[in-house]
Protein backbone atom coordinates (compact mmCIF):
# COMPACT_ATOMS: atom_id res chain seq x y z
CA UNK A 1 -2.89 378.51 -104.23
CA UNK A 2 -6.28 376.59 -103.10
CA UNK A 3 -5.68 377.69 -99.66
CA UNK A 4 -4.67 381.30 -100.68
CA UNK A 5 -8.16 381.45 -102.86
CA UNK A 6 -10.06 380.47 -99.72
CA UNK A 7 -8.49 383.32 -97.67
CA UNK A 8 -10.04 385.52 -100.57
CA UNK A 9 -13.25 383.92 -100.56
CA UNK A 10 -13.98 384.31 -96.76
CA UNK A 11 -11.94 387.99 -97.04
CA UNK A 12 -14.63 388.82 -99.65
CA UNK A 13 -17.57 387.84 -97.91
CA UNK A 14 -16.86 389.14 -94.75
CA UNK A 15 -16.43 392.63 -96.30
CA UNK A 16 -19.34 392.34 -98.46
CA UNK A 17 -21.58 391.27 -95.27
CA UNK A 18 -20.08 393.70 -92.54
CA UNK A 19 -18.48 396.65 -95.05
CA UNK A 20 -19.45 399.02 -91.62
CA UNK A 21 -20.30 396.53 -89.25
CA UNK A 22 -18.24 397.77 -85.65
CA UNK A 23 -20.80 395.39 -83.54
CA UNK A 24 -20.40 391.68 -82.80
CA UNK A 25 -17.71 389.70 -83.06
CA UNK A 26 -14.91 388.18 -85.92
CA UNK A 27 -12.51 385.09 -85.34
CA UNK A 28 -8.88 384.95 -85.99
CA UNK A 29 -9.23 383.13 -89.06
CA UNK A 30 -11.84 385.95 -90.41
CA UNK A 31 -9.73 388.83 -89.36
CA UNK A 32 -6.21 387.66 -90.57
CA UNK A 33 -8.39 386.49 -94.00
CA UNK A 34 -9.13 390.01 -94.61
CA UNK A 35 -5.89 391.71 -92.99
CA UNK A 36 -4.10 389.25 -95.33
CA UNK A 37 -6.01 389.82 -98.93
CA UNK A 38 -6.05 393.52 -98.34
CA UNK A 39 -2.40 393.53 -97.96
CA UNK A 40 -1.95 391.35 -100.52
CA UNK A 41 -4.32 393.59 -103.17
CA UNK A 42 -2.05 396.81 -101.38
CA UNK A 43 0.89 395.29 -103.17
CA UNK A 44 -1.00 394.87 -106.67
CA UNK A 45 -2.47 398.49 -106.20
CA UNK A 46 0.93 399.23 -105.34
CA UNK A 47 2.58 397.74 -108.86
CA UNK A 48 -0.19 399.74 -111.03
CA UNK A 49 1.42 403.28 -109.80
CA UNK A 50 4.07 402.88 -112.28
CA UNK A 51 1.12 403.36 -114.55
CA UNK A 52 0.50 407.56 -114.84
CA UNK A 53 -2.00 409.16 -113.81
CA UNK A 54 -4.53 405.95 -113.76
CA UNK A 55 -2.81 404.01 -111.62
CA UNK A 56 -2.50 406.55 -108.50
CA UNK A 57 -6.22 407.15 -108.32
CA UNK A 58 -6.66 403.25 -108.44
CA UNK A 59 -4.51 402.93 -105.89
CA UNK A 60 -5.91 406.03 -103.80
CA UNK A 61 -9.69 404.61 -104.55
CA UNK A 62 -8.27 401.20 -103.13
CA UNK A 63 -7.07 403.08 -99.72
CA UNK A 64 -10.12 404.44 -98.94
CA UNK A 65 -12.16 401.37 -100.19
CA UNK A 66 -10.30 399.32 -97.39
CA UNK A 67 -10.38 401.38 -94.58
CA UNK A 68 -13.84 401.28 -93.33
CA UNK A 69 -14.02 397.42 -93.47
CA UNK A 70 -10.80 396.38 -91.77
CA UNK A 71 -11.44 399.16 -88.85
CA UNK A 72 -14.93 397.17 -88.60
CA UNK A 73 -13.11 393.77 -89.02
CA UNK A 74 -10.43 394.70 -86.04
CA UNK A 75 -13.37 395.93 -83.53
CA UNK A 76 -15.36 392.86 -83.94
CA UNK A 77 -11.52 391.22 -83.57
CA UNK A 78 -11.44 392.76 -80.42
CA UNK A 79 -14.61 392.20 -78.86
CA UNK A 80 -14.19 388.35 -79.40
CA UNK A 81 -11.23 389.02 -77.28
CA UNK A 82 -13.28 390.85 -74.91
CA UNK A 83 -12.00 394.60 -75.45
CA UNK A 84 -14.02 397.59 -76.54
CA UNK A 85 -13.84 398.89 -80.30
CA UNK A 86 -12.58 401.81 -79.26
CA UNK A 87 -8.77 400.74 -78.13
CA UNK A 88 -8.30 400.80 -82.01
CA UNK A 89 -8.80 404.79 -82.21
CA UNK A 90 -6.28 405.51 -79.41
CA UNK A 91 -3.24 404.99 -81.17
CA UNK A 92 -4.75 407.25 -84.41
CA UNK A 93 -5.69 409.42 -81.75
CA UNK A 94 -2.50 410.30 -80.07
CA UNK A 95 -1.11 409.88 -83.79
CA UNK A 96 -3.04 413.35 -84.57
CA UNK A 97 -2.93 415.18 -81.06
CA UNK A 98 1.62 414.31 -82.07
CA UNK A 99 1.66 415.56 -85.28
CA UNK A 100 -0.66 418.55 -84.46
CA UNK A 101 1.70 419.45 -81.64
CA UNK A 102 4.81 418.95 -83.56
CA UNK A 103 3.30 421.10 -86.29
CA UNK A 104 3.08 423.81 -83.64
CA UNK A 105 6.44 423.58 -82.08
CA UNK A 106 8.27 423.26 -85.69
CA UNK A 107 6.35 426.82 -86.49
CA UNK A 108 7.23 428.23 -83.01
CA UNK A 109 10.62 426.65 -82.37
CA UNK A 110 9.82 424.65 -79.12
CA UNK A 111 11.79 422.28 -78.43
CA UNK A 112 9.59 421.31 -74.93
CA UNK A 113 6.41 420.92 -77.25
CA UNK A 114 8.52 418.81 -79.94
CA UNK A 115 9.69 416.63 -77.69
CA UNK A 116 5.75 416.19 -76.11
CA UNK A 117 4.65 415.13 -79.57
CA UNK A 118 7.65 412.37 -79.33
CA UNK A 119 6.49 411.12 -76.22
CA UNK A 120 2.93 411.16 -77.62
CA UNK A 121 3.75 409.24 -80.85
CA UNK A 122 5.95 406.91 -78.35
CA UNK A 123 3.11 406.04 -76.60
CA UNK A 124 0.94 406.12 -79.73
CA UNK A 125 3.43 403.03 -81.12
CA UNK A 126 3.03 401.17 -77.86
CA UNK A 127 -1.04 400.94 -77.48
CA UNK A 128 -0.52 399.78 -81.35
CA UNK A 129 1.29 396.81 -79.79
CA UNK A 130 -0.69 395.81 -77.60
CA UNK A 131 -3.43 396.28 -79.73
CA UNK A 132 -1.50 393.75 -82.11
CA UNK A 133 -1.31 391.53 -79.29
CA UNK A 134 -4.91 391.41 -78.66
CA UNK A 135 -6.32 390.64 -82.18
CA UNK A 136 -4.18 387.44 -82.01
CA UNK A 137 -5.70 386.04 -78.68
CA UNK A 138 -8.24 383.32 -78.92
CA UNK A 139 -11.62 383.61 -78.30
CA UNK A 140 -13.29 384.62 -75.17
CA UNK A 141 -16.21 382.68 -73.98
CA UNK A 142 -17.15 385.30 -71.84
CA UNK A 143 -17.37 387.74 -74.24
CA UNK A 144 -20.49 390.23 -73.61
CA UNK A 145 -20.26 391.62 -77.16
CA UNK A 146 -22.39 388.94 -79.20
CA UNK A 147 -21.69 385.47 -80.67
CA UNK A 148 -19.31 384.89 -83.69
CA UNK A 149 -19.84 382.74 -85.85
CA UNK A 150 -18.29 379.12 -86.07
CA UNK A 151 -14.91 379.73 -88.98
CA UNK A 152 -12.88 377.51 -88.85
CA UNK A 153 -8.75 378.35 -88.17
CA UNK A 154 -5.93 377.91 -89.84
CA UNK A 155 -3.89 378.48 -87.24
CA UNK A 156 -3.78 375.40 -84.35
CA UNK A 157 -0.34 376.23 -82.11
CA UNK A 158 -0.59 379.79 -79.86
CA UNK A 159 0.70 383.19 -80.13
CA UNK A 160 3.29 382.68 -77.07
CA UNK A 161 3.91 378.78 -77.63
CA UNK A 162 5.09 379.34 -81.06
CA UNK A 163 7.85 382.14 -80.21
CA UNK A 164 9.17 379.58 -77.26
CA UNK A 165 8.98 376.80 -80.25
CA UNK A 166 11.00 378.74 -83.07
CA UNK A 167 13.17 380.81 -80.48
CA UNK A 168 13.88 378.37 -77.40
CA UNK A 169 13.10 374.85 -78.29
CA UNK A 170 14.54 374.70 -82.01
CA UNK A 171 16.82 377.85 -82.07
CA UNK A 172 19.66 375.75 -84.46
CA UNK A 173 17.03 373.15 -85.56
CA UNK A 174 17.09 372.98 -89.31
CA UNK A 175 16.00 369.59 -89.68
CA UNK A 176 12.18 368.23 -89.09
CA UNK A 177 9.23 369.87 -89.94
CA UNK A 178 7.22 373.12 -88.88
CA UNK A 179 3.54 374.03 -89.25
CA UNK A 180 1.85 377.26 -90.82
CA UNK A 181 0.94 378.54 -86.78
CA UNK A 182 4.66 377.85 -85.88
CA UNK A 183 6.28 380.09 -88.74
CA UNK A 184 3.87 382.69 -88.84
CA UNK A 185 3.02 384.18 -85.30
CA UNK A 186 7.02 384.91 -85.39
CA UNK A 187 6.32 386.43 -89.13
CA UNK A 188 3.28 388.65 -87.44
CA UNK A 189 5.03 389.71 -83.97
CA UNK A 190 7.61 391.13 -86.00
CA UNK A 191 6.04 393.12 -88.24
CA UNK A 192 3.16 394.51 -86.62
CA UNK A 193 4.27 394.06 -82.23
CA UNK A 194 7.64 394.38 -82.53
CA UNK A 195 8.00 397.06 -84.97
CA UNK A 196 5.67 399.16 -82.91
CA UNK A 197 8.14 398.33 -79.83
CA UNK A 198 10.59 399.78 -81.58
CA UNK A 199 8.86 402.91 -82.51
CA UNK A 200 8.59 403.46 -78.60
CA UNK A 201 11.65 402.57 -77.65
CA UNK A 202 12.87 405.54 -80.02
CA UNK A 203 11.41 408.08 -77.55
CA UNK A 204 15.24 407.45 -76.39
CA UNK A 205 18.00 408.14 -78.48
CA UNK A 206 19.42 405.75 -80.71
CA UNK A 207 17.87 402.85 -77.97
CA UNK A 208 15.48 401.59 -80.61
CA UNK A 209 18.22 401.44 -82.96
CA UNK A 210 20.69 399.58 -80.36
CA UNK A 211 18.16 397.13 -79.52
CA UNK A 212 16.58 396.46 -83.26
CA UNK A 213 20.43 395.61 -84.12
CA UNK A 214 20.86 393.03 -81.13
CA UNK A 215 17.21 391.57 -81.98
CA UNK A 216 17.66 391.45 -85.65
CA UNK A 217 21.28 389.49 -85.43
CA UNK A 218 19.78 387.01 -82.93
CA UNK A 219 16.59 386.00 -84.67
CA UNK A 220 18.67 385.52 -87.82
CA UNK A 221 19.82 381.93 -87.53
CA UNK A 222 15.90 380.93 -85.78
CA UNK A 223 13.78 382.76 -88.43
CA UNK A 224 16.16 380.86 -91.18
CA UNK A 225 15.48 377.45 -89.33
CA UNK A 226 12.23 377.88 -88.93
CA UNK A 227 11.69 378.76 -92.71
CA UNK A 228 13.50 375.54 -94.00
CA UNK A 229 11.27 373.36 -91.55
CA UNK A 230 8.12 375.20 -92.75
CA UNK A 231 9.04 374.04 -96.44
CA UNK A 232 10.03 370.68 -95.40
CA UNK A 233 6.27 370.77 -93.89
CA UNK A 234 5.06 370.94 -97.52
CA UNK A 235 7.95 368.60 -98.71
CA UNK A 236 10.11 370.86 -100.15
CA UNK A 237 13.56 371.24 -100.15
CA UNK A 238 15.03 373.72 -97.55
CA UNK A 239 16.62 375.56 -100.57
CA UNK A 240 12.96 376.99 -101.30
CA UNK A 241 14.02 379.76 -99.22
CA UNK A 242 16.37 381.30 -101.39
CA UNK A 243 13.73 382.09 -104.14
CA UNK A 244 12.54 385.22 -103.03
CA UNK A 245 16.19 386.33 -102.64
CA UNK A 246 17.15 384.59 -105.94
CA UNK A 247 14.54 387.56 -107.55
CA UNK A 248 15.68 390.27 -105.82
CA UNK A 249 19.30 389.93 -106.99
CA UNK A 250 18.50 388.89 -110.32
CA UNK A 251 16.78 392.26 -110.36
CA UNK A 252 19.21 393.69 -108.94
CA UNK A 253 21.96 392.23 -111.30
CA UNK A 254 19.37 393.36 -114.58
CA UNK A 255 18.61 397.31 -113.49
CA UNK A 256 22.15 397.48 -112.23
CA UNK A 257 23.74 396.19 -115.71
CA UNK A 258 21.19 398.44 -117.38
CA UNK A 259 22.12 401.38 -115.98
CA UNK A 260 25.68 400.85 -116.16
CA UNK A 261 25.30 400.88 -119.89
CA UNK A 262 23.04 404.06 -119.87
CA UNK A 263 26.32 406.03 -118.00
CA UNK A 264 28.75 405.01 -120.04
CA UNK A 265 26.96 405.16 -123.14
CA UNK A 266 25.35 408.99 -122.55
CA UNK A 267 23.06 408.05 -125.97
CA UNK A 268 21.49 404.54 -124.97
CA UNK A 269 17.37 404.57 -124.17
CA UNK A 270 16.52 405.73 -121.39
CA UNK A 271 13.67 403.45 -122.35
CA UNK A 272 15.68 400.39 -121.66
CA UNK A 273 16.94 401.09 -118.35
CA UNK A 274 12.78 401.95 -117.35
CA UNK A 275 11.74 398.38 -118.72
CA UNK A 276 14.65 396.34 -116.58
CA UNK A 277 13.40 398.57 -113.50
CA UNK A 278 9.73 397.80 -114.41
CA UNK A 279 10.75 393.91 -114.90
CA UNK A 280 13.29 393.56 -111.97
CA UNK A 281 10.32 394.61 -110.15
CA UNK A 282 7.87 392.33 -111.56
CA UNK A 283 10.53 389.55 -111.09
CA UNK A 284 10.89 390.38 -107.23
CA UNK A 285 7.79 390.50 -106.58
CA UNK A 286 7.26 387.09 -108.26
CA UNK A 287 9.53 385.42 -106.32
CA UNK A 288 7.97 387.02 -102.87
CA UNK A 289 4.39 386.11 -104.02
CA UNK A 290 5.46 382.14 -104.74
CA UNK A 291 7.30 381.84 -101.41
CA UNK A 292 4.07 383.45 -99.64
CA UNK A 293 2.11 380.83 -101.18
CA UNK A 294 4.31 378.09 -100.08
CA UNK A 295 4.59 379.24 -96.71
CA UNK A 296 1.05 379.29 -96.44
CA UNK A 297 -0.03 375.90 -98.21
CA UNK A 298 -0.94 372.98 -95.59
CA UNK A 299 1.42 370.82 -94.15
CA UNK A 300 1.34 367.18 -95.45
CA UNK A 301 -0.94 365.41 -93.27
CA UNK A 302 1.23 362.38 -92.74
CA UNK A 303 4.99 361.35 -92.46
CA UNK A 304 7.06 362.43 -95.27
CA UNK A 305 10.77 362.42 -96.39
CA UNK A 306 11.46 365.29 -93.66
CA UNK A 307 9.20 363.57 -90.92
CA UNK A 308 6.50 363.26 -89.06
CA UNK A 309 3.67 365.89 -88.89
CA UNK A 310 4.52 368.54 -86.15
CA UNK A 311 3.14 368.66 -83.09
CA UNK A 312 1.32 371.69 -82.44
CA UNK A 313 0.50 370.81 -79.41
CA UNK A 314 2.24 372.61 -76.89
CA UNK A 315 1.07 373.66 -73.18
CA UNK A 316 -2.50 375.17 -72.75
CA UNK A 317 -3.65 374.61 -76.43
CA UNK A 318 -3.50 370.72 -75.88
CA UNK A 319 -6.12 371.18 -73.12
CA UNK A 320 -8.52 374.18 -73.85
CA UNK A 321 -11.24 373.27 -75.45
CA UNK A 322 -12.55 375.89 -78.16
CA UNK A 323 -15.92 377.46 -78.08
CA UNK A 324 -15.04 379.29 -81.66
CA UNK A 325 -14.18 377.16 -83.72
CA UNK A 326 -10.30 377.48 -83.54
């Protein structure tokens, strides 16, 4: 939780001291802070729409609140990479130009100009990769777009390292230990690189589909693995795991039986089945919040029950030196 406060803490001043600031630069550890606590505060807005009324212009004020700072937080992201802000309007860009042409071929049935805005969105979903690939470089020294300042990093193992550790090295390994670096790049390519992949890959018919399939049933067994070693990093059980799932069908189990007795019983509240919905959902989300804190807590710093600390070592990051602080 102390660690999940801090993320706040830097989150909150770095929107509070750069709200619109596109020039200089932010490190990894200031722009995952605020990508982080904004999504985080997206699913709390998110929870307050089953309130009427008061709770959709929250969450609408919330939407536009955020998106001025984390557009300025991802260009100074990229130019401590070394990229112009820019890159991060071309995929809203061909985003529009798609959905204007689409609007236009939908009115004057054309299917050349429907499948132009395809190809646009196609390659709209693959800049946004590699856009998500370049806000999780390191530093560059050579950077010509100003000096960040020294934050320190959570994160210690690389990008490409980690997915060789998690999906090569210990593809069957439950046992030992794995840092917060090693189980979260995988977390991150996933949903932000990969998912974009997949939105390009679409342009072809049911291809993204085929290939999501394949992907999804062969990182099962490695994302599992790597999940029980990141709890036995903390020195918890591998069984920690579970306890988002555990929520979800416990919810599941409650709105289900609820509504079960609503249909056969044609006169029971409809009041009833509304508070098990609005409590399996509180009781999911519980579950996901706790194993996001776990999963983000420090490793123990020496040997426990599980083993030694891991090394997060691997190939260039055990000789580069850091200019940035990370």
């Amino acid at each position: 939780m102390e660690t999940l406060i801090s993320y706040f803490k830097l989150a909150l001043n770095s929107v509070k001291n750069n709200y619109v600031n596109f020039s200089g630069k932010a490190t990894r550890t200031e722009y995952f802070s605020v990508l982080v606590s904004i999504l985080f505060l997206f699913i709390i807005a998110g929870i307050l729409l089953i309130v009427p009324v008061l709770g959709t212009i929250i969450f609408v004020l919330y939407t536009l609140a955020v998106i001025l700072p984390l557009l300025a937080v991802s260009a100074r992201r990229l130019h401590d990479v070394g990229k112009p802000a820019w890159y991060i309007l071309v995929p809203f860009g061909l985003g529009i130009v798609a959905l204007v042409i689409a609007g236009i071929g939908y009115s004057s049935f054309s299917v050349g100009l429907l499948s132009f805005s395809q190809f646009l969105g196609a390659l709209s979903a693959l800049f946004n990769a590699y856009i998500a690939y370049l806000v999780v470089l390191p530093s560059d020294p050579a950077s010509a777009y100003g000096k960040a300042e020294n934050l320190p990093a959570p994160l210690k193992l690389e990008f490409l390292d980690a997915m060789k550790k998690v999906y090569i090295k210990n593809y069957l390994n439950f046992s030992g230990r794995a840092g917060r670096a090693e189980f979260w790049w995988p977390t991150y390519f996933f949903v932000f690189i990969y998912a974009s992949l997949i939105s390009f890959l679409n342009v072809i018919p049911f291809l993204g589909t085929a290939v999501s399939i394949i992907v999804s049933l062969a990182v099962i067994i490695p994302n599992i693995a790597v999940a029980v070693r990141r709890m036995h990093d903390i020195n918890k059980s591998g069984f920690f795991v579970l306890i988002p799932y555990a929520a979800l069908i416990i919810s599941v189990i409650m709105i289900a039986s609820a509504y079960s007795n609503v249909v056969s019983n044609p006169y029971s509240s409809y009041a009833a089945l509304g508070l098990m919905i609005f409590l399996g959902v509180i009781i999911t989300l519980a579950g996901w919040i706790f194993y996001f804190i776990l999963t983000i807590r420090k490793g123990d710093e020496t040997e426990n029950r599980f083993g030694p600390v891991p090394d997060e070592t691997d190939a260039k990051t055990a000789v580069i030196s850091r200019t940035d602080g990370e």
